[in-house]
Protein backbone atom coordinates (compact mmCIF):
# COMPACT_ATOMS: atom_id res chain seq x y z
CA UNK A 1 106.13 -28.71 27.17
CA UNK A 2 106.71 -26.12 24.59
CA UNK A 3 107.33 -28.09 21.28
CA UNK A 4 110.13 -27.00 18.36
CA UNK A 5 107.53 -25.55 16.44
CA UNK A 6 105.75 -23.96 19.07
CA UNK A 7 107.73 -20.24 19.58
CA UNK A 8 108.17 -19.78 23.41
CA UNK A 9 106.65 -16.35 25.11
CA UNK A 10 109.52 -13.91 26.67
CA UNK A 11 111.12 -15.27 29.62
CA UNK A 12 108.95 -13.62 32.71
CA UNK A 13 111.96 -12.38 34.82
CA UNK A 14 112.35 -13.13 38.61
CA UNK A 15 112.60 -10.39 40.89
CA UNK A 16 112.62 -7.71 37.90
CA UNK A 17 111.41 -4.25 38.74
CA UNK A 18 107.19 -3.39 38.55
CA UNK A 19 106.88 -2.42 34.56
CA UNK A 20 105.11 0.47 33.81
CA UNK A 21 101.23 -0.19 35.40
CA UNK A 22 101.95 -3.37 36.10
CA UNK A 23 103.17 -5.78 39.07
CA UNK A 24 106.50 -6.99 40.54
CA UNK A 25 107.93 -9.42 38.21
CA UNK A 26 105.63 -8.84 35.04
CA UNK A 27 107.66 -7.76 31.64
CA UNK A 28 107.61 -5.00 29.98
CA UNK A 29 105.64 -4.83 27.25
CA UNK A 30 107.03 -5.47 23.85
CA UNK A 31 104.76 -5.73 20.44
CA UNK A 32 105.55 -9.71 18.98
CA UNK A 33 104.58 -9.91 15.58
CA UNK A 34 104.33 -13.71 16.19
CA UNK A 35 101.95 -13.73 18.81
CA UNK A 36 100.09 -10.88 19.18
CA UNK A 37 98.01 -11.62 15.42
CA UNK A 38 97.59 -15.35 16.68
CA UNK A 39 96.14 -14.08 20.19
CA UNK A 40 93.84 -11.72 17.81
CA UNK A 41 93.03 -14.20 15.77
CA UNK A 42 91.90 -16.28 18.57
CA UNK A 43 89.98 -14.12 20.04
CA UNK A 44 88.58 -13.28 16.86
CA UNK A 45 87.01 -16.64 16.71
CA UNK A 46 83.81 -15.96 18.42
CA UNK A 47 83.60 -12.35 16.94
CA UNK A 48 84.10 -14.29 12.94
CA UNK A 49 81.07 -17.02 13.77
CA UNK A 50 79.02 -13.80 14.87
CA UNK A 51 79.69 -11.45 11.92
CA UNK A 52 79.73 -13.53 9.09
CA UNK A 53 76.77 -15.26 9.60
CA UNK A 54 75.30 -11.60 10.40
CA UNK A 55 73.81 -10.78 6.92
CA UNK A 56 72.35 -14.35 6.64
CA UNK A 57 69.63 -13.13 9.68
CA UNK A 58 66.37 -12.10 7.06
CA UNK A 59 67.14 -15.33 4.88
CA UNK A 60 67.06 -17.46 7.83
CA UNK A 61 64.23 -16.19 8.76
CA UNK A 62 62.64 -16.91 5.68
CA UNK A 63 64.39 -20.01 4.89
CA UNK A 64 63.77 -21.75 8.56
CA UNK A 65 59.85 -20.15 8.69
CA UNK A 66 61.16 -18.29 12.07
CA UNK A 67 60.34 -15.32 13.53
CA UNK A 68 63.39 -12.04 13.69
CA UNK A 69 63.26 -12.43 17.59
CA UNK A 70 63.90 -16.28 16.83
CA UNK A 71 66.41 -16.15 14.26
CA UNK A 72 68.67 -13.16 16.90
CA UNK A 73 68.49 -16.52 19.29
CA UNK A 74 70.54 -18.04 16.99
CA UNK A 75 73.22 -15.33 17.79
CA UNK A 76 72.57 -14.79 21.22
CA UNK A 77 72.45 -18.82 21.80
CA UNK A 78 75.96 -18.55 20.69
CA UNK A 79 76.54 -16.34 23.49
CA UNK A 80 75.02 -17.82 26.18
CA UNK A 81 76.94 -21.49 25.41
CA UNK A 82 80.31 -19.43 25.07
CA UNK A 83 79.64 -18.03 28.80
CA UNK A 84 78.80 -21.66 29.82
CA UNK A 85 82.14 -22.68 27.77
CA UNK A 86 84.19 -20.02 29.03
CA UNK A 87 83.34 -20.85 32.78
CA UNK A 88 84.09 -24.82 32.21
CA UNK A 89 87.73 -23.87 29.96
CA UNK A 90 89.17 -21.37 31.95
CA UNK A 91 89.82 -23.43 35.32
CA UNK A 92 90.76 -26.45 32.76
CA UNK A 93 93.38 -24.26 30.97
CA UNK A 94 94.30 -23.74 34.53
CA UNK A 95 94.66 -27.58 35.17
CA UNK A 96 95.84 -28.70 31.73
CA UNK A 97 97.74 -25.83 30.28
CA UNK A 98 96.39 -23.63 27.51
CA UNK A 99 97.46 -25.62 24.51
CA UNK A 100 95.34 -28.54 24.87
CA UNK A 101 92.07 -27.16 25.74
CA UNK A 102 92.14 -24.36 23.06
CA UNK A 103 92.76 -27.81 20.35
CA UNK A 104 89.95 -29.75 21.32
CA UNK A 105 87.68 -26.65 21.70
CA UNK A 106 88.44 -25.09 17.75
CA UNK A 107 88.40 -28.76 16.83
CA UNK A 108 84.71 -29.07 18.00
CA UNK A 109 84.24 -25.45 16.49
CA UNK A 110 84.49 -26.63 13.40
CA UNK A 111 82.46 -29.62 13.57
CA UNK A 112 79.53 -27.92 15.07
CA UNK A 113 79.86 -25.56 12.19
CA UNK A 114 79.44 -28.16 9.87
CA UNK A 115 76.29 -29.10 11.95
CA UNK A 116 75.09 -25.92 11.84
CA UNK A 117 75.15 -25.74 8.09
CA UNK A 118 72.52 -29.37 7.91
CA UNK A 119 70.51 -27.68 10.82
CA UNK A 120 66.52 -28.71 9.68
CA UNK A 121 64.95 -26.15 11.67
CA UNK A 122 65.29 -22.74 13.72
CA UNK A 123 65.22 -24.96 17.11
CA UNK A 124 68.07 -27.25 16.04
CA UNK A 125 69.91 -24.03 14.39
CA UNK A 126 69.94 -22.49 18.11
CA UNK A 127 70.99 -25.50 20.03
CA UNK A 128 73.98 -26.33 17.13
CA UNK A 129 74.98 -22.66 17.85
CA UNK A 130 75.05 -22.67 21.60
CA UNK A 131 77.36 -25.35 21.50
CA UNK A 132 79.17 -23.88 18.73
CA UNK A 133 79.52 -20.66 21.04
CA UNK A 134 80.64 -23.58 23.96
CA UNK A 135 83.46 -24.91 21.77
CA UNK A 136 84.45 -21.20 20.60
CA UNK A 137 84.57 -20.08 23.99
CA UNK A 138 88.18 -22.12 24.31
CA UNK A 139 90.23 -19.78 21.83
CA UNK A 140 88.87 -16.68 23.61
CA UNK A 141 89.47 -17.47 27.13
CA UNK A 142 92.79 -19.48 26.82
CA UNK A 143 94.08 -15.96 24.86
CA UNK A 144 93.04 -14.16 27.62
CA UNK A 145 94.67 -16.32 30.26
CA UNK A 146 98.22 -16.49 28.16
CA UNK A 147 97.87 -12.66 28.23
CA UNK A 148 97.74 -12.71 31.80
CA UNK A 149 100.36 -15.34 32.12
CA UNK A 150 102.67 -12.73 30.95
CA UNK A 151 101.19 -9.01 31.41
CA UNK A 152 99.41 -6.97 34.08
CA UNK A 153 98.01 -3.47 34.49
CA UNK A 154 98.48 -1.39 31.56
CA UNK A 155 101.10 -3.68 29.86
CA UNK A 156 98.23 -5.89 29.46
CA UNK A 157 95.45 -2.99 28.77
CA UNK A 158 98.01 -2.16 26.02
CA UNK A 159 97.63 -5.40 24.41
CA UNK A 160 94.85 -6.32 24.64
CA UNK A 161 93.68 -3.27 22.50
CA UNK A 162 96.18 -3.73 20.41
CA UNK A 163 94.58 -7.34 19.91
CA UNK A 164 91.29 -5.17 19.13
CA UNK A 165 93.26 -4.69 15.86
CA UNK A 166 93.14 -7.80 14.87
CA UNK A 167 89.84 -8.23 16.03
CA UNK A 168 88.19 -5.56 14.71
CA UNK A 169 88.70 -7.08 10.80
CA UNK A 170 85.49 -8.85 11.91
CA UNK A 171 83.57 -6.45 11.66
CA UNK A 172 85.48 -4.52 9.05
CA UNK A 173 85.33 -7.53 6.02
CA UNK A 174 83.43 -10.18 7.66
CA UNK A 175 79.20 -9.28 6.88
CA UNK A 176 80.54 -8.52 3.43
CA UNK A 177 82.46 -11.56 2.69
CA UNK A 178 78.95 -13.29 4.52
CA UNK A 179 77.18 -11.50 2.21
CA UNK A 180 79.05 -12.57 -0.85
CA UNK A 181 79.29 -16.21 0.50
CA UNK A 182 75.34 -16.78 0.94
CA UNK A 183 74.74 -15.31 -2.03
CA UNK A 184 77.12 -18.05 -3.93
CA UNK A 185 75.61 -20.58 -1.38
CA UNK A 186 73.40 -19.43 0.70
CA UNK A 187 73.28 -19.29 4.08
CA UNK A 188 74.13 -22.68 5.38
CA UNK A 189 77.67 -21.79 3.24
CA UNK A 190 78.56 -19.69 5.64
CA UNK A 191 78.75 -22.17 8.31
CA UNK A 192 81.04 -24.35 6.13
CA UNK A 193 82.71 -21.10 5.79
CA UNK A 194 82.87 -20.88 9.88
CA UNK A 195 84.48 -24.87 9.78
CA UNK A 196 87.27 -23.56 7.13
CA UNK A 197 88.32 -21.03 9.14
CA UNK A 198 88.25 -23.03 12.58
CA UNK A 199 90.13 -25.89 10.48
CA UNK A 200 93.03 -23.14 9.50
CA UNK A 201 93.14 -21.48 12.93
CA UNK A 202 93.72 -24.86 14.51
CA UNK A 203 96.59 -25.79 12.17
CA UNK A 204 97.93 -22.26 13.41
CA UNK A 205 97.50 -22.81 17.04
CA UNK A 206 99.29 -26.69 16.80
CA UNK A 207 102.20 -24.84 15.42
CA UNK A 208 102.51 -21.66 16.53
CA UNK A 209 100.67 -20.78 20.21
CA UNK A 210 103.14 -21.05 23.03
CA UNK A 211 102.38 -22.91 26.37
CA UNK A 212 102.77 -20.22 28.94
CA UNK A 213 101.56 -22.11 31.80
CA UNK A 214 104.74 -24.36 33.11
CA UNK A 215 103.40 -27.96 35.08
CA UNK A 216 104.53 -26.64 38.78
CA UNK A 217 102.17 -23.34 38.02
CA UNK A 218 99.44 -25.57 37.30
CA UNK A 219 96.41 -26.19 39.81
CA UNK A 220 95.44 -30.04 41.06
CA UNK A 221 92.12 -30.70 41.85
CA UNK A 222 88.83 -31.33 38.93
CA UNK A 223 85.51 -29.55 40.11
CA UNK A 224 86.07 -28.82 43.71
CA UNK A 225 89.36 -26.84 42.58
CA UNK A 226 87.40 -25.00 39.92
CA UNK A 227 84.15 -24.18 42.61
CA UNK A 228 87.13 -22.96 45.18
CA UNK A 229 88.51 -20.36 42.22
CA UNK A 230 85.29 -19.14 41.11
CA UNK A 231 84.21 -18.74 45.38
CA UNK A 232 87.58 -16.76 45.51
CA UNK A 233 86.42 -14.10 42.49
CA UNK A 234 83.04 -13.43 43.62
CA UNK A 235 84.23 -12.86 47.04
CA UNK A 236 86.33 -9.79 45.63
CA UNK A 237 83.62 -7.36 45.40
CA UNK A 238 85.84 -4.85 43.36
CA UNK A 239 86.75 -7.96 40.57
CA UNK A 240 83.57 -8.76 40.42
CA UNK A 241 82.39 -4.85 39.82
CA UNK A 242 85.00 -4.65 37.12
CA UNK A 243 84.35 -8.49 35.82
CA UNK A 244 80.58 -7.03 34.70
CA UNK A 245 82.47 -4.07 32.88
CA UNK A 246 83.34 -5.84 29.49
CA UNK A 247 79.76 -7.60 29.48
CA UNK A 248 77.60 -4.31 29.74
CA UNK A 249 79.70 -2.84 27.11
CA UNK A 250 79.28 -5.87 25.07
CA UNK A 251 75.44 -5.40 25.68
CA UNK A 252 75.62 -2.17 24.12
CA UNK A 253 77.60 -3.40 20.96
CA UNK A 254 75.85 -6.95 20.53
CA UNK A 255 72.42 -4.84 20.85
CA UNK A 256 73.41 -2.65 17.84
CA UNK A 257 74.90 -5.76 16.38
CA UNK A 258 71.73 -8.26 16.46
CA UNK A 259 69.39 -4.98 15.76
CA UNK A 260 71.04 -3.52 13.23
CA UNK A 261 70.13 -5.48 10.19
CA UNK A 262 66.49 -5.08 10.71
CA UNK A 263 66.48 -1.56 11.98
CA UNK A 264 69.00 -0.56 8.92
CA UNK A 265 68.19 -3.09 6.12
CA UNK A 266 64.17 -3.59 6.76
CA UNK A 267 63.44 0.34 8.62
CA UNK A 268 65.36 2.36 6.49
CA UNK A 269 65.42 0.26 3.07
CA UNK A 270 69.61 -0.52 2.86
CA UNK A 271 70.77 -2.84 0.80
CA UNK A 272 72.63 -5.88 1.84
CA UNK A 273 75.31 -4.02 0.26
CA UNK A 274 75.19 -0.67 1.75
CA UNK A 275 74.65 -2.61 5.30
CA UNK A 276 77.61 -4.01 4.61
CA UNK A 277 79.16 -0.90 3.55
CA UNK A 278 77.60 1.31 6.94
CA UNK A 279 78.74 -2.14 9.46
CA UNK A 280 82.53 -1.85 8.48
CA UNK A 281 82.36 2.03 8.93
CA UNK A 282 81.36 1.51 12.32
CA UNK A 283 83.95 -1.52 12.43
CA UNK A 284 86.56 1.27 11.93
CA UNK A 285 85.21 3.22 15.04
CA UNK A 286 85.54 0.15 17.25
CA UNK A 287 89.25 -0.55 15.81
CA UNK A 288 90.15 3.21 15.82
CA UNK A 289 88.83 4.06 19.57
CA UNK A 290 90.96 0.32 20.42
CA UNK A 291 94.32 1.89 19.42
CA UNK A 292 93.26 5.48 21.08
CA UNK A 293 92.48 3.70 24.25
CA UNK A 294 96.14 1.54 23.47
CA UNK A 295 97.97 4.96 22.91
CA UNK A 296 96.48 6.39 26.28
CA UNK A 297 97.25 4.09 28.84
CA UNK A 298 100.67 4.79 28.66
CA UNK A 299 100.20 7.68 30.18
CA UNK A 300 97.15 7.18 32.02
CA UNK A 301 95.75 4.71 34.37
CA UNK A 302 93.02 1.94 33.14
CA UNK A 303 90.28 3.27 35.51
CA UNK A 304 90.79 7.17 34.82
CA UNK A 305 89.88 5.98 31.43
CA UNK A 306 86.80 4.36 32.45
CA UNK A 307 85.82 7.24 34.42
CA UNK A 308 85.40 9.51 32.08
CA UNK A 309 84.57 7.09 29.11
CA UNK A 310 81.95 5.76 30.64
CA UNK A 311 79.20 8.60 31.35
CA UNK A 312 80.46 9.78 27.65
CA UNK A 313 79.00 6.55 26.84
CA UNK A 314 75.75 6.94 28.49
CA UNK A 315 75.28 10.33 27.14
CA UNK A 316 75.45 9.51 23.54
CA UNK A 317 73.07 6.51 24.22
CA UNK A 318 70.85 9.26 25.71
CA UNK A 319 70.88 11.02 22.35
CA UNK A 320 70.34 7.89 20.37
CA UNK A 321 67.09 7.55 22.43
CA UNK A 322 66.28 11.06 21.33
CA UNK A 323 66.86 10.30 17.99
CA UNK A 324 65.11 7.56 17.55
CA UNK A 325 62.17 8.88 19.21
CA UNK A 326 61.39 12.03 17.52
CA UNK A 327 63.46 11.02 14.16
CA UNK A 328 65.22 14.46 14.02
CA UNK A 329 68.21 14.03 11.42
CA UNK A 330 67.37 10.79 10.36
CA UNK A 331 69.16 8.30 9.21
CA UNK A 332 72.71 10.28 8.20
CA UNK A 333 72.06 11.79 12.22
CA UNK A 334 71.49 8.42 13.38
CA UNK A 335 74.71 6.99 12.00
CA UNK A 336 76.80 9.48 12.98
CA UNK A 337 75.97 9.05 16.55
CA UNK A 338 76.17 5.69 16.56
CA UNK A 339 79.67 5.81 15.02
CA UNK A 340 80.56 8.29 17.88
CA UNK A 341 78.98 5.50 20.53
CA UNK A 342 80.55 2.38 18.82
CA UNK A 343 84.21 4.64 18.97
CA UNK A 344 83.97 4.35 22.40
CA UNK A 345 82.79 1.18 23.54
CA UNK A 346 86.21 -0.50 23.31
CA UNK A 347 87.88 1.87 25.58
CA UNK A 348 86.20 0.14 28.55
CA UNK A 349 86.53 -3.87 28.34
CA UNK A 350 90.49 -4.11 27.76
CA UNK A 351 90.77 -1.81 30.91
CA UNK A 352 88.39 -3.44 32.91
CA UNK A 353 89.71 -7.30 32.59
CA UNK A 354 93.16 -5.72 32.61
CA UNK A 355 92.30 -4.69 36.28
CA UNK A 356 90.23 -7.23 36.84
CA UNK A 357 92.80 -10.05 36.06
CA UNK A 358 95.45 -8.36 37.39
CA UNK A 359 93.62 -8.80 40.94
CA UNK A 360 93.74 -12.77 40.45
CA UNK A 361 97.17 -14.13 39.09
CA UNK A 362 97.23 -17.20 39.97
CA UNK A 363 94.29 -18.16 39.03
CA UNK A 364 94.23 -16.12 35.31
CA UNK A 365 92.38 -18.60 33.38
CA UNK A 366 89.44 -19.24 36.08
CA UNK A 367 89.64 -15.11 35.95
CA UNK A 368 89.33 -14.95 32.51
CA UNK A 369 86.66 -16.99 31.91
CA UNK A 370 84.72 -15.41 34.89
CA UNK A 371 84.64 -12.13 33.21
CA UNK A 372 84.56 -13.64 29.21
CA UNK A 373 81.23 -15.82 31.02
CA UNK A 374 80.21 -12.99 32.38
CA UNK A 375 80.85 -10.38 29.29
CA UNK A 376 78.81 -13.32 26.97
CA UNK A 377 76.37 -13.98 29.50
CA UNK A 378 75.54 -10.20 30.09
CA UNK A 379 75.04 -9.55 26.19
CA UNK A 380 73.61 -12.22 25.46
CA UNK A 381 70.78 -11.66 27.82
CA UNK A 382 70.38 -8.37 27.21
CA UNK A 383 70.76 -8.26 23.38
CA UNK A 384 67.60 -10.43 22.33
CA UNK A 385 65.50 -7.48 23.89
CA UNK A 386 65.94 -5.89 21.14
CA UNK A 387 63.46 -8.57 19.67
CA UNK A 388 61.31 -8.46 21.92
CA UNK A 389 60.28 -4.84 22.28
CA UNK A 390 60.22 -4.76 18.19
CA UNK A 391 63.01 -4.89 16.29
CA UNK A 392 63.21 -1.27 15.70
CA UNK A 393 65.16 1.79 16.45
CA UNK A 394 63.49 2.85 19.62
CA UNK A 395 64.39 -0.88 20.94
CA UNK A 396 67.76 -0.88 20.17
CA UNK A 397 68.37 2.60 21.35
CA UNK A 398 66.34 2.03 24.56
CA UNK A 399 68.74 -1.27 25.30
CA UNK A 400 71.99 0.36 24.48
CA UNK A 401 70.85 2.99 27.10
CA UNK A 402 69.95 0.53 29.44
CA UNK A 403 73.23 -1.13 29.35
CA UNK A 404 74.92 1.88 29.77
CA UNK A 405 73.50 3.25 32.30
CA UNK A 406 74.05 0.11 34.40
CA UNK A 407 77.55 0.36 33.26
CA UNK A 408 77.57 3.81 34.77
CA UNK A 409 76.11 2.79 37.95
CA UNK A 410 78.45 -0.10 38.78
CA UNK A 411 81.08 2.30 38.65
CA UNK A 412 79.93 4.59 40.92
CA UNK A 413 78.66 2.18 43.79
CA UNK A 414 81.04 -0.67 43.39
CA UNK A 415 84.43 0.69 42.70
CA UNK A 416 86.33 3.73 43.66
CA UNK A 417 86.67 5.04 40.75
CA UNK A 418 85.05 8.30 41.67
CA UNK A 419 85.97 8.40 45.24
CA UNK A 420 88.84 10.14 46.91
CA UNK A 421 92.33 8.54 45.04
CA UNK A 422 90.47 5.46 43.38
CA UNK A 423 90.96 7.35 40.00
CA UNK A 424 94.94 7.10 40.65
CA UNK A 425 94.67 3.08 40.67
């Protein structure tokens, strides 16, 4: 039930005509200043506890006595739990209705946080932040799930890069407002940091997110329902295809993200400063190539966008190998092209779970938090080999390659993208 204080979605019309790439039935989409910055903001949340506890990696190294490889597991620990959290949310948001879940889970947010910030050790640290990333998990995929309550096709492409927006003042303000907050109080401030904000976005959510999931749409059944939904995705060969998408082109970003401060700060001598300065230049590449990707599917489908984005992708990760192996331009040469590569990397994920989701109505939030499982579980796998083959530019570039060129291949041999009429879909 949608309390007074809790602003209702649009109607979704019966038996109105198929909006513009999407289905039978599914409104057209209209821009809501009311919801679209809370929807950003909540999937924002995982995105904030990543990026402003990014400048804090070196001094927890130093401060916890840990390796780099073992203080990027406390970022990529916060991945893995939010794919755990994302697969155990989803089918509950199905069962329960998206309010409740998405409470409890920022609730827990911010006590973990708070956790986080007394951790004695690297070990505890990574635990603490897996479960953070669990608890985190529920603003993401409940966001996602609403979105799909509502929109389909490129109605919901649209939004969700115009939700990239919002997101994308992560990376814009968040490693310098880190910064500036562990150097007041160090790093564990941050996390109390992480809590404030989790306290504020729950007040926000109570009041403001509407429940767009009525009691007769809602599924009966605990475990055995949520085992049937998730036997019902990977069945669909094509949503599955499309599912991995979003997580290999997360790979690519979280690789540059959990590299970057040793490749840029400790390789080429930045300050924490100018890192901070270089991440929210690239943070303006992600948001800009969002609202490119939002301006073209109005005219064009999702997957002719991935089709051609995608090997563009590959071949800049190509260069960036180059680069990094022979050194030519150095660093301004480097940036650039990673600019160029980060400019692109949101064209494919809001296109991808658009499709994807748009395959599996009825069961949106056990769809949603397939693919957000599967888009944390992906880059969060991938990104610690970064680590583990040195820390350095020829690692990252060699494991943003990697994870495009997978990308790349998955379109080819498991959708039609490229085959006779699959790029009109």
């Amino acid at each position: 039930m949608t309390s007074r204080s809790t602003p209702a979605l649009p109607p979704e019309p019966t038996g109105a005509p198929a909006a513009p790439g999407g289905a039978p039935g599914a409104p057209a989409y209209v821009p809501n200043a009311k919801y679209v910055p809370l929807l950003g903001a909540m999937c924002a949340l995982p995105a904030v506890s990543t990026d402003l506890y990014l400048p804090s990696l070196p001094d927890v190294a130093r401060d916890l006595g840990a390796t780099a490889t073992g203080a990027q597991l406390t970022m990529t620990g916060m991945l893995l739990g939010g794919a755990v959290g994302q697969l155990v949310i989803g089918p509950a948001s199905d069962r329960l209705g998206r309010r409740l879940p998405v409470l409890i889970g920022v609730a827990l947010h911010g006590v973990t946080s708070l956790l986080c910030a007394i951790a004695p050790g690297i070990v505890p640290l990574i635990a603490l932040r897996v479960l953070q990333g669990f608890f985190n998990a529920s603003a993401s995929v409940v966001a996602m799930a609403l979105i799909r309550d509502r929109f389909v096709g490129s109605d919901a492409s649209r939004l969700l890069s115009r939700l990239m927006l919002v997101i994308g003042v992560a990376p814009l303000f968040a490693p310098t407002i880190g910064g500036l907050i562990a150097g007041f109080a160090g790093w564990r401030g941050v996390f109390v940091a992480l809590a404030v904000f989790g306290a504020a976005l729950w007040v926000v959510v109570w009041r403001r997110m509407p429940e767009s999931l009525p009691v007769e749409r809602r599924r009966d059944g605990g475990l055995r329902a949520a085992i049937a939904g998730y036997a019902t995705l990977l069945r669909d060969r094509h949503f599955v295809a499309l599912a991995v998408l979003p997580g290999l082109g997360a790979a690519v970003l979280m690789s540059y993200v959990v590299g970057s401060p040793f490749v840029l700060r400790e390789g080429y001598g930045l300050s924490a400063n100018q890192f901070a300065l270089v991440f929210a230049v690239n943070g303006v590449g992600l948001v800009l190539g969002a609202q490119v990707n939002a301006s073209l599917v109005r005219k064009y489908a999702p997957i002719r966008i991935i089709r051609i984005v995608l090997p563009m992708s590959f071949g800049l990760t190509v260069l960036l190998l180059v680069l990094a192996l022979t050194g030519a331009g150095g660093l301004p040469a480097l940036l650039v092209v990673l600019w160029m590569l980060l400019a692109l990397v949101n064209f494919t994920p809001p296109n991808a779970s658009a499709l994807a989701l748009g395959r599996h109505g009825a069961i949106a939030g056990t769809a949603a938090a397939f693919i957000g499982a599967t888009q944390a579980g992906v880059s969060g796998t991938v990104s610690p080999l970064v680590g583990v083959l040195g820390g350095d530019t020829l690692a990252m570039a060699i494991v943003m390659a990697g994870s495009a060129a997978v990308a790349l291949l998955v379109l080819v041999l498991a959708t039609p993208a490229y085959r006779s009429g699959g790029w009109t879909t």
